[in-house]
PDB file of N, CA and C in Angstrom:
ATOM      1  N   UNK A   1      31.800 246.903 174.110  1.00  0.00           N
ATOM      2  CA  UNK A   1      31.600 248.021 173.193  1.00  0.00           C
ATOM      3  C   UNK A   1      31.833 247.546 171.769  1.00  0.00           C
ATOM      4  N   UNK A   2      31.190 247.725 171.178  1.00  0.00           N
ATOM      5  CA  UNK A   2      30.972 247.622 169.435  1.00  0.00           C
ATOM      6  C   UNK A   2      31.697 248.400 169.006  1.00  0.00           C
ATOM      7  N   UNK A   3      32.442 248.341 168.141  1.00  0.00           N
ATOM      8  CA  UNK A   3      34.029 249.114 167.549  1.00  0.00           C
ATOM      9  C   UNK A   3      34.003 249.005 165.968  1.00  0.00           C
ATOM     10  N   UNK A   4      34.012 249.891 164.981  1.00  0.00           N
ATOM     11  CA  UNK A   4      33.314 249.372 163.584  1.00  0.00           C
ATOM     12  C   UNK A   4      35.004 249.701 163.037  1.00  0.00           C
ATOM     13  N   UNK A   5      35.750 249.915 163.572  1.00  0.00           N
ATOM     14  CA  UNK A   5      37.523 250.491 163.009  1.00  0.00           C
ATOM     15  C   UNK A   5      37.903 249.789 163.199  1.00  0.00           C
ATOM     16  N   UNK A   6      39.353 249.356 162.441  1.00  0.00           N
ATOM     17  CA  UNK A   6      40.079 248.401 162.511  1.00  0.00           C
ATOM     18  C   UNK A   6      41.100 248.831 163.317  1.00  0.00           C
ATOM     19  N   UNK A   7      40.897 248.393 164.374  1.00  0.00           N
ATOM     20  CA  UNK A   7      42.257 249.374 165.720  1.00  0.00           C
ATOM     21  C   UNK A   7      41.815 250.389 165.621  1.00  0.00           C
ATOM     22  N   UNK A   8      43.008 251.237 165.711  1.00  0.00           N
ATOM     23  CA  UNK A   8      42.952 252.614 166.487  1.00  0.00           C
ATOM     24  C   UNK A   8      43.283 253.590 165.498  1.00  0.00           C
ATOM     25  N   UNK A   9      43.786 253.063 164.714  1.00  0.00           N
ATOM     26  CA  UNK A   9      44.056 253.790 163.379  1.00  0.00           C
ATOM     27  C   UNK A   9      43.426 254.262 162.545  1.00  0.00           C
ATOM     28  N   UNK A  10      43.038 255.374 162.703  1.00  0.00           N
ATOM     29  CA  UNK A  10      41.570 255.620 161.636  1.00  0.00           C
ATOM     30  C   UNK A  10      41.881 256.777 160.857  1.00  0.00           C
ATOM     31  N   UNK A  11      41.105 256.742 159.730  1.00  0.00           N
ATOM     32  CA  UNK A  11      40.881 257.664 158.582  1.00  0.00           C
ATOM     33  C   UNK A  11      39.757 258.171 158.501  1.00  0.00           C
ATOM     34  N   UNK A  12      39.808 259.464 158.562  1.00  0.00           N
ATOM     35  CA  UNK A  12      38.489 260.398 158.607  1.00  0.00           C
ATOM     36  C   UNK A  12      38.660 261.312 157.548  1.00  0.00           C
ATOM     37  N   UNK A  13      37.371 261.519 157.091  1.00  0.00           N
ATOM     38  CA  UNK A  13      37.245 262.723 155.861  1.00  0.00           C
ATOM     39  C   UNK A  13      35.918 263.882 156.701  1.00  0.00           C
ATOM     40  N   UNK A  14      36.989 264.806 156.556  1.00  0.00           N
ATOM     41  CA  UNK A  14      35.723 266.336 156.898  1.00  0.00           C
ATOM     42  C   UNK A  14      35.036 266.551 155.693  1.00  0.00           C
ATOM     43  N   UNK A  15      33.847 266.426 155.578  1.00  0.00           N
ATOM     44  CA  UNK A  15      33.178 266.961 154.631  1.00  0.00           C
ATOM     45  C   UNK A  15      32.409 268.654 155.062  1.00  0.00           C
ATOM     46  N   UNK A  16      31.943 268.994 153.865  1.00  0.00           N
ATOM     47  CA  UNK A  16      31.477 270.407 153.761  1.00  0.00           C
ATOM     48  C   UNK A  16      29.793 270.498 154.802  1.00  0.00           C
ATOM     49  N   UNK A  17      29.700 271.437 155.124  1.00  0.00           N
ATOM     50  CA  UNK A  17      28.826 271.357 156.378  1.00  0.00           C
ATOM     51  C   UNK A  17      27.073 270.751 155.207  1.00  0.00           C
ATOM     52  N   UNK A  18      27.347 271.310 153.962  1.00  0.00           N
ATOM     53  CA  UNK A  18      26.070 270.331 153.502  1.00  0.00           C
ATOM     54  C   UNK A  18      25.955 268.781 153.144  1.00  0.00           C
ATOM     55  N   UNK A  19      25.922 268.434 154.535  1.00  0.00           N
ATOM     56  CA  UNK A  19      25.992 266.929 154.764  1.00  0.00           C
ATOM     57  C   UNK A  19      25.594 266.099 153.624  1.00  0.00           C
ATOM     58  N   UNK A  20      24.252 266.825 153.015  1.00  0.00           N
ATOM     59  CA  UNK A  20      23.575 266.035 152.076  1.00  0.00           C
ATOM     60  C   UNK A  20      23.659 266.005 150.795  1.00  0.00           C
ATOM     61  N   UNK A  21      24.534 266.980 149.867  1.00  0.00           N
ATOM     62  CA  UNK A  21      24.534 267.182 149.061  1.00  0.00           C
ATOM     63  C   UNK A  21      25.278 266.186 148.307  1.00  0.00           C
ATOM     64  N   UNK A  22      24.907 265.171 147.215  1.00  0.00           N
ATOM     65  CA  UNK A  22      24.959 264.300 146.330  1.00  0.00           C
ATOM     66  C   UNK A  22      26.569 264.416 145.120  1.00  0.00           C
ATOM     67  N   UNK A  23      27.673 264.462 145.909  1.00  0.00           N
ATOM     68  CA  UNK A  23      29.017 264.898 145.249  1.00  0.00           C
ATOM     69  C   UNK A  23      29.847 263.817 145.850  1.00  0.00           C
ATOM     70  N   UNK A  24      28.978 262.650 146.317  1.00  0.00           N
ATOM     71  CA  UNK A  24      30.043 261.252 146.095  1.00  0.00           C
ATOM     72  C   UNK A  24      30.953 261.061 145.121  1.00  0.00           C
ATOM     73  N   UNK A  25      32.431 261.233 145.942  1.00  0.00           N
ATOM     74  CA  UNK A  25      33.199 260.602 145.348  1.00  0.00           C
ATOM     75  C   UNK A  25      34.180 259.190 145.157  1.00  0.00           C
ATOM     76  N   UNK A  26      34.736 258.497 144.259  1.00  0.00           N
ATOM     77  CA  UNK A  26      34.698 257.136 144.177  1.00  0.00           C
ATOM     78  C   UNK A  26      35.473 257.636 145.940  1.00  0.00           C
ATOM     79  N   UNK A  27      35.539 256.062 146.146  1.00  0.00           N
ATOM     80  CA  UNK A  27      36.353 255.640 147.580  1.00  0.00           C
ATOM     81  C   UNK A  27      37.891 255.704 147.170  1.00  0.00           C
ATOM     82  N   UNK A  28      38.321 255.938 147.959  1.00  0.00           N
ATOM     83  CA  UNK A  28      40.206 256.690 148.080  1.00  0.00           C
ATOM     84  C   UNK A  28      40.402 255.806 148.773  1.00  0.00           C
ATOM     85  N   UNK A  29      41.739 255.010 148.619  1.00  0.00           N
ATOM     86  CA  UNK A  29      42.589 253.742 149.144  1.00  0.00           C
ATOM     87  C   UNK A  29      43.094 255.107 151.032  1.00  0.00           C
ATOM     88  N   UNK A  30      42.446 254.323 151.601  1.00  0.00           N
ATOM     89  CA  UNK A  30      42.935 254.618 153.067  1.00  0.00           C
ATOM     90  C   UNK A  30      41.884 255.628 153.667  1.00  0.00           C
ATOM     91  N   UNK A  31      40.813 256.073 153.008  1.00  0.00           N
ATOM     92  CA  UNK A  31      40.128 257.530 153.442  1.00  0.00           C
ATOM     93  C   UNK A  31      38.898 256.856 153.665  1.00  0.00           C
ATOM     94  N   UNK A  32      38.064 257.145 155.280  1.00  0.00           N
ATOM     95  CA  UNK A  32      37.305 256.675 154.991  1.00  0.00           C
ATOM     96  C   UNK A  32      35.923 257.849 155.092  1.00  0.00           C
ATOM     97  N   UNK A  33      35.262 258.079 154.326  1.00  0.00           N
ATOM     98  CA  UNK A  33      34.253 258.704 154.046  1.00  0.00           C
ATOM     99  C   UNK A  33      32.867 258.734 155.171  1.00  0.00           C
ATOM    100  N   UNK A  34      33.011 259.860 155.983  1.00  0.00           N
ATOM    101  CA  UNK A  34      32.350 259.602 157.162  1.00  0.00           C
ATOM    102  C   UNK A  34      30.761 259.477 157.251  1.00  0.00           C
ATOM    103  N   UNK A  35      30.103 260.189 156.297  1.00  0.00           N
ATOM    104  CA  UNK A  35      28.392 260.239 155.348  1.00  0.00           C
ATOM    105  C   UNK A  35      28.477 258.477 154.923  1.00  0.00           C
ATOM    106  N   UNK A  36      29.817 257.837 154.405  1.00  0.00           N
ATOM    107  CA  UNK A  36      29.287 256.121 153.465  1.00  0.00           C
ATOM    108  C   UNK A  36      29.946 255.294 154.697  1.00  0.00           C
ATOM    109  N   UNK A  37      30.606 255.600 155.391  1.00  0.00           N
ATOM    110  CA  UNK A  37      31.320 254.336 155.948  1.00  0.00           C
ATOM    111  C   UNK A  37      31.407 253.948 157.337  1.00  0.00           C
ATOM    112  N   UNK A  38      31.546 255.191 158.011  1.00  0.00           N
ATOM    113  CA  UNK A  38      31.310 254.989 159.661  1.00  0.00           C
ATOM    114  C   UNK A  38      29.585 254.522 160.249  1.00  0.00           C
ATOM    115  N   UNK A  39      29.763 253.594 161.046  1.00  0.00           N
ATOM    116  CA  UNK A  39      29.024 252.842 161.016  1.00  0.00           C
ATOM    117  C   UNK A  39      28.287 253.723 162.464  1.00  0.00           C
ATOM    118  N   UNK A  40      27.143 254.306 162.041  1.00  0.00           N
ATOM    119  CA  UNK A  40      26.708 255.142 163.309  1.00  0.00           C
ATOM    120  C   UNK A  40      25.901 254.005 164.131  1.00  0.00           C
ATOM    121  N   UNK A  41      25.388 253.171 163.704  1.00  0.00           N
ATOM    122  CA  UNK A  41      24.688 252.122 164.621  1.00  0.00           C
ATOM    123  C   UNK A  41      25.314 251.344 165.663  1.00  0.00           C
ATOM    124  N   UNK A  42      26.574 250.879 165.330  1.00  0.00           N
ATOM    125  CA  UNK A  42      27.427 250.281 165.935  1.00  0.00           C
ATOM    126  C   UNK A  42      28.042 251.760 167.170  1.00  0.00           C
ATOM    127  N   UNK A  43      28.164 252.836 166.824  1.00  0.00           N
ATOM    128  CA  UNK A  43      28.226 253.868 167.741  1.00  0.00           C
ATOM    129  C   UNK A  43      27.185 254.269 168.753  1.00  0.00           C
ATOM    130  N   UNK A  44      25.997 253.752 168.136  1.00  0.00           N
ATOM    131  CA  UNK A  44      24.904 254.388 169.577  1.00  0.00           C
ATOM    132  C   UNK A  44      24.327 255.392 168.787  1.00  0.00           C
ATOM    133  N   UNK A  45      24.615 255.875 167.902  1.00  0.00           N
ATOM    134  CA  UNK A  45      24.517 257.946 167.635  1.00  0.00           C
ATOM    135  C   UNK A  45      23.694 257.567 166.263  1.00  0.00           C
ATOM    136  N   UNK A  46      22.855 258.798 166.085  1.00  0.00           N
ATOM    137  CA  UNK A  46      22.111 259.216 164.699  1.00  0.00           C
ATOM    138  C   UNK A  46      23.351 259.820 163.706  1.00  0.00           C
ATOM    139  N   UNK A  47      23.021 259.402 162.764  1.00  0.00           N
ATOM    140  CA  UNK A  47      23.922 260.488 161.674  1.00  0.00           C
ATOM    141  C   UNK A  47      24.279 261.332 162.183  1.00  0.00           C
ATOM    142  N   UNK A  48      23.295 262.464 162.223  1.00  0.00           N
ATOM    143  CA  UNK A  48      23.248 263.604 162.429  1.00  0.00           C
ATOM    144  C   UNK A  48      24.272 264.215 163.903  1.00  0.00           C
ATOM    145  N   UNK A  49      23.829 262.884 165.304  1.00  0.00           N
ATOM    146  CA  UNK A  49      24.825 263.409 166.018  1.00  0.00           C
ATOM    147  C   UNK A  49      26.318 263.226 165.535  1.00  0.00           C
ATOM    148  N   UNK A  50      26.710 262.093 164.988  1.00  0.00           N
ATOM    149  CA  UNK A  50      27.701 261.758 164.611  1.00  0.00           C
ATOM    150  C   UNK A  50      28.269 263.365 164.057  1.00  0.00           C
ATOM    151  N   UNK A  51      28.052 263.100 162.839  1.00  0.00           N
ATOM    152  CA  UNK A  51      28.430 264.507 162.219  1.00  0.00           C
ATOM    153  C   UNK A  51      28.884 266.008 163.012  1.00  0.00           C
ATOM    154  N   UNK A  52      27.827 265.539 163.954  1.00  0.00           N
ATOM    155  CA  UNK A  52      27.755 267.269 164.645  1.00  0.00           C
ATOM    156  C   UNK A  52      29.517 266.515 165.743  1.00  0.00           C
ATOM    157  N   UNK A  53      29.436 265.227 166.686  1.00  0.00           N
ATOM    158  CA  UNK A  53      30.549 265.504 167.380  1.00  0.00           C
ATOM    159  C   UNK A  53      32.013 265.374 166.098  1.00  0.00           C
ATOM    160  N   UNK A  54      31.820 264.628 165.075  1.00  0.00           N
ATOM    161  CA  UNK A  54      33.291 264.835 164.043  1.00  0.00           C
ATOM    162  C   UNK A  54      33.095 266.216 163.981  1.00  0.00           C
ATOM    163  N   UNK A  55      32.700 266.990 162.949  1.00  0.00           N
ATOM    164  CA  UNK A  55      32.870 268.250 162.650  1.00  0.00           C
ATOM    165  C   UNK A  55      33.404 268.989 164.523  1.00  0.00           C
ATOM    166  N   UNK A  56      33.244 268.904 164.973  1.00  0.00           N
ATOM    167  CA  UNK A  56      33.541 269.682 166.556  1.00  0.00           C
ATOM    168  C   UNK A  56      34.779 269.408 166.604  1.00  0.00           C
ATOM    169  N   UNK A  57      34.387 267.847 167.030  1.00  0.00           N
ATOM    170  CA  UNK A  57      36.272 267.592 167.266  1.00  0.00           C
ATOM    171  C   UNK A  57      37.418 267.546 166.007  1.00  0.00           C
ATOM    172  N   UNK A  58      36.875 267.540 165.132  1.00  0.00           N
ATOM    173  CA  UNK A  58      37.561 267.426 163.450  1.00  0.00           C
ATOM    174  C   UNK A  58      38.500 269.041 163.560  1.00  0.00           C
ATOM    175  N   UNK A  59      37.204 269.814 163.600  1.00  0.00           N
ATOM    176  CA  UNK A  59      37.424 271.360 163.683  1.00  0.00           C
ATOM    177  C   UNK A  59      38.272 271.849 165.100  1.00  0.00           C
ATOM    178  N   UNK A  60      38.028 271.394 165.832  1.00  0.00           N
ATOM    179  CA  UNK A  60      38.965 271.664 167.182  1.00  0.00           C
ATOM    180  C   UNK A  60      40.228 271.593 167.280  1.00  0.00           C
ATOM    181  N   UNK A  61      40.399 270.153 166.929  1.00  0.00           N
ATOM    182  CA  UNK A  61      41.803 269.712 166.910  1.00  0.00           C
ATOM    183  C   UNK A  61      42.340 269.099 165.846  1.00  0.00           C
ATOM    184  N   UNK A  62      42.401 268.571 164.663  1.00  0.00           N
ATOM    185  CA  UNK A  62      42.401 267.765 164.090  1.00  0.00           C
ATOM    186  C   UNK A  62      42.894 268.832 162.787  1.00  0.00           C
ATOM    187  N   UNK A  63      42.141 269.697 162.273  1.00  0.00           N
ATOM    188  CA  UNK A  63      42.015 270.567 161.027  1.00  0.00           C
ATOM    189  C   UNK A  63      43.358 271.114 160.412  1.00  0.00           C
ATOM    190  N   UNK A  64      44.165 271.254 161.916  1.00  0.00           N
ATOM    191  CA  UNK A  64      45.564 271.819 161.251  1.00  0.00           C
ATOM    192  C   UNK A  64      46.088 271.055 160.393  1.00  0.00           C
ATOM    193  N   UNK A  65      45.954 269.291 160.284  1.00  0.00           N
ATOM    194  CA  UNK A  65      46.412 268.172 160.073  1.00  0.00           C
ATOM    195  C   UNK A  65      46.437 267.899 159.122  1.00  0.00           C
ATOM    196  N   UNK A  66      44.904 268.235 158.957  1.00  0.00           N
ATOM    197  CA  UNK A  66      43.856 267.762 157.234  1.00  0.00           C
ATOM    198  C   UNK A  66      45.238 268.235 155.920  1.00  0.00           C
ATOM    199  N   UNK A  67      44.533 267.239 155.246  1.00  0.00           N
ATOM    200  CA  UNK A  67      45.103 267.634 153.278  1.00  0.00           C
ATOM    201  C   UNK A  67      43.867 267.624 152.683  1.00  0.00           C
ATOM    202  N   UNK A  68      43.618 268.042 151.844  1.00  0.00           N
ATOM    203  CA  UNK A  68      42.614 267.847 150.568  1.00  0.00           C
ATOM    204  C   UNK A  68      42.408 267.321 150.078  1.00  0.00           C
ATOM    205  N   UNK A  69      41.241 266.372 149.860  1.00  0.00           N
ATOM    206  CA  UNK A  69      41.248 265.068 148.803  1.00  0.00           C
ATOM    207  C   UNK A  69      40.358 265.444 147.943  1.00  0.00           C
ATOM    208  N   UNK A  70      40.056 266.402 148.169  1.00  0.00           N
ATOM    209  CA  UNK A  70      38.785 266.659 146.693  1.00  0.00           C
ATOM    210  C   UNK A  70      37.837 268.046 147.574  1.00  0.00           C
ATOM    211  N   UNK A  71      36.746 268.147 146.426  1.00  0.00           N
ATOM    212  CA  UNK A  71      36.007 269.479 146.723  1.00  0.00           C
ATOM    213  C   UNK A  71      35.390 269.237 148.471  1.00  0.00           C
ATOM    214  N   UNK A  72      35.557 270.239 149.582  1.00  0.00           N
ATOM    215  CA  UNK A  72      35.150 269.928 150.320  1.00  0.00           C
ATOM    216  C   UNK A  72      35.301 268.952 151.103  1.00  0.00           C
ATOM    217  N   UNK A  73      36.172 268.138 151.090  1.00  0.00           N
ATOM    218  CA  UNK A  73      36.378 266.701 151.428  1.00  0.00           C
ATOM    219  C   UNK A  73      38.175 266.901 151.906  1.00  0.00           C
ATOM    220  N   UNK A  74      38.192 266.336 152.990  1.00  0.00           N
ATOM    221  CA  UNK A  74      39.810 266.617 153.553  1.00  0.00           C
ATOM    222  C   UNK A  74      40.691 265.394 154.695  1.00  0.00           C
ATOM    223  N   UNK A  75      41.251 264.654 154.607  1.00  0.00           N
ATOM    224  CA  UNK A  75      41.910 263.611 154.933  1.00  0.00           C
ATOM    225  C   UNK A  75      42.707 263.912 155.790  1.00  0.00           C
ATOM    226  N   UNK A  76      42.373 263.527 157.039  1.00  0.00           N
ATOM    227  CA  UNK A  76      43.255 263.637 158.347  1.00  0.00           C
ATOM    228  C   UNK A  76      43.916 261.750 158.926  1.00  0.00           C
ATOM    229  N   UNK A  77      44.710 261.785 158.626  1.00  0.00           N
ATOM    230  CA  UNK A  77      45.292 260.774 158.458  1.00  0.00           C
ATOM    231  C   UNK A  77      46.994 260.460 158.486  1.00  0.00           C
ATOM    232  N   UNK A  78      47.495 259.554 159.255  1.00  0.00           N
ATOM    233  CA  UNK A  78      46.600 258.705 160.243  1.00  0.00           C
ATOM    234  C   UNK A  78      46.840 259.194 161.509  1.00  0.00           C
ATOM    235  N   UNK A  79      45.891 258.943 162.204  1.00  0.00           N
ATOM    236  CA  UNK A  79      45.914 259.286 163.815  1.00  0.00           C
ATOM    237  C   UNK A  79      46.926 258.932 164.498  1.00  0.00           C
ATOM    238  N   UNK A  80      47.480 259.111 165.694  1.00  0.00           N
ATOM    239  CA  UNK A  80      48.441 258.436 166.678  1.00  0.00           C
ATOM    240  C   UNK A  80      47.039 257.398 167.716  1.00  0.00           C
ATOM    241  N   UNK A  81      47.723 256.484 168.048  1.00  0.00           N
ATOM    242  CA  UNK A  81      46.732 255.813 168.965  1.00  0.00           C
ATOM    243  C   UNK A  81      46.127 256.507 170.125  1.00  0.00           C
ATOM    244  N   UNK A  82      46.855 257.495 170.610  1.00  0.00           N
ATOM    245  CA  UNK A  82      46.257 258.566 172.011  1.00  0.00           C
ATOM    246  C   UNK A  82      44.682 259.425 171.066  1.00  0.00           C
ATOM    247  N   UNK A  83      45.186 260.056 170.547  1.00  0.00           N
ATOM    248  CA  UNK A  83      44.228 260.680 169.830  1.00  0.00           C
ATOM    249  C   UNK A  83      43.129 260.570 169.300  1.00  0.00           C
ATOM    250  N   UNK A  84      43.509 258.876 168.471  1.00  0.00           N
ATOM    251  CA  UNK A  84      42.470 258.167 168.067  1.00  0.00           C
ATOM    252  C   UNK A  84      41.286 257.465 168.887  1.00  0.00           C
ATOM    253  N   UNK A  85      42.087 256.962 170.520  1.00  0.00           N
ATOM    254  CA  UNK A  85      41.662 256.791 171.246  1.00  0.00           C
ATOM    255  C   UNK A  85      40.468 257.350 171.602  1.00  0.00           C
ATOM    256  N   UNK A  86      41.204 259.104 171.883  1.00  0.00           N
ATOM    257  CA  UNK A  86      40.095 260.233 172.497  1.00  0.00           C
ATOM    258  C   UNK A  86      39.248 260.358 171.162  1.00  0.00           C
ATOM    259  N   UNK A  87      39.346 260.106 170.586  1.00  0.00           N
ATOM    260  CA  UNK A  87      38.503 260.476 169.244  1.00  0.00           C
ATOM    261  C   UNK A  87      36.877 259.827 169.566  1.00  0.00           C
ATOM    262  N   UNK A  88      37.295 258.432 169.501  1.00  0.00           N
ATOM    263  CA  UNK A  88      36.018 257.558 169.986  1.00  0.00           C
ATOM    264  C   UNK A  88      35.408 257.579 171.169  1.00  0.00           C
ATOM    265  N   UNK A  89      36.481 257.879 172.044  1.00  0.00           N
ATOM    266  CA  UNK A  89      35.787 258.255 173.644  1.00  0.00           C
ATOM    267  C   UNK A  89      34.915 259.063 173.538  1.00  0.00           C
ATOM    268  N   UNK A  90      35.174 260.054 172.546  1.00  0.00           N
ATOM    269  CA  UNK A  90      34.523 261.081 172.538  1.00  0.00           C
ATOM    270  C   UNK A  90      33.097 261.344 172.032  1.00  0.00           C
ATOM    271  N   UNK A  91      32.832 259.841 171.201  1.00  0.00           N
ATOM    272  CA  UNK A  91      31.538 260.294 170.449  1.00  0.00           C
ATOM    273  C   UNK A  91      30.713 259.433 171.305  1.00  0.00           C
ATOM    274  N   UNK A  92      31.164 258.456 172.089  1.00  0.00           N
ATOM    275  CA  UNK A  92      30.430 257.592 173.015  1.00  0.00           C
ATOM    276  C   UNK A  92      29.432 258.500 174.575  1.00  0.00           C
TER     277      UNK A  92
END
């Protein structure tokens, strides 16, 4: 399996459901920006699925967690290894 994270430890940003809208912001030391950085090829998945299983599982479980890093944009960070685990199981 192709693994684009460094371990298990990962940094995810929820963005606002308009995936596309052009409000890049610079890169944040530890956050990783799920639209610039997760590598959907190395996952198997289109953007688009990508997006649809984060936002699910982001929103499911994860959301209580989040902080704010900017407009729309929210930093769940850092995972425990169980979690992070199921995280990826999950989009596979």
């Amino acid at each position: 399996m192709s693994q684009p994270f460094d371990s298990c430890r990962l940094y995810l940003v929820l963005r606002q459901r308009a995936w596309g809208q052009p409000d890049r912001a610079p890169r944040e030391r530890g956050i990783v920006d799920v639209d610039r950085d997760l590598d959907d090829r190395a996952l198997g998945l289109s953007r688009t699925e990508t997006e649809v299983a984060l936002e699910e599982l982001l929103d499911a479980r994860l959301l209580h967690r989040a902080e704010p890093v900017g407009e729309g944009r929210f930093s769940v960070a850092p995972l425990d290894d169980f979690t992070a685990t199921t995280l990826l199981m999950s989009l596979h």
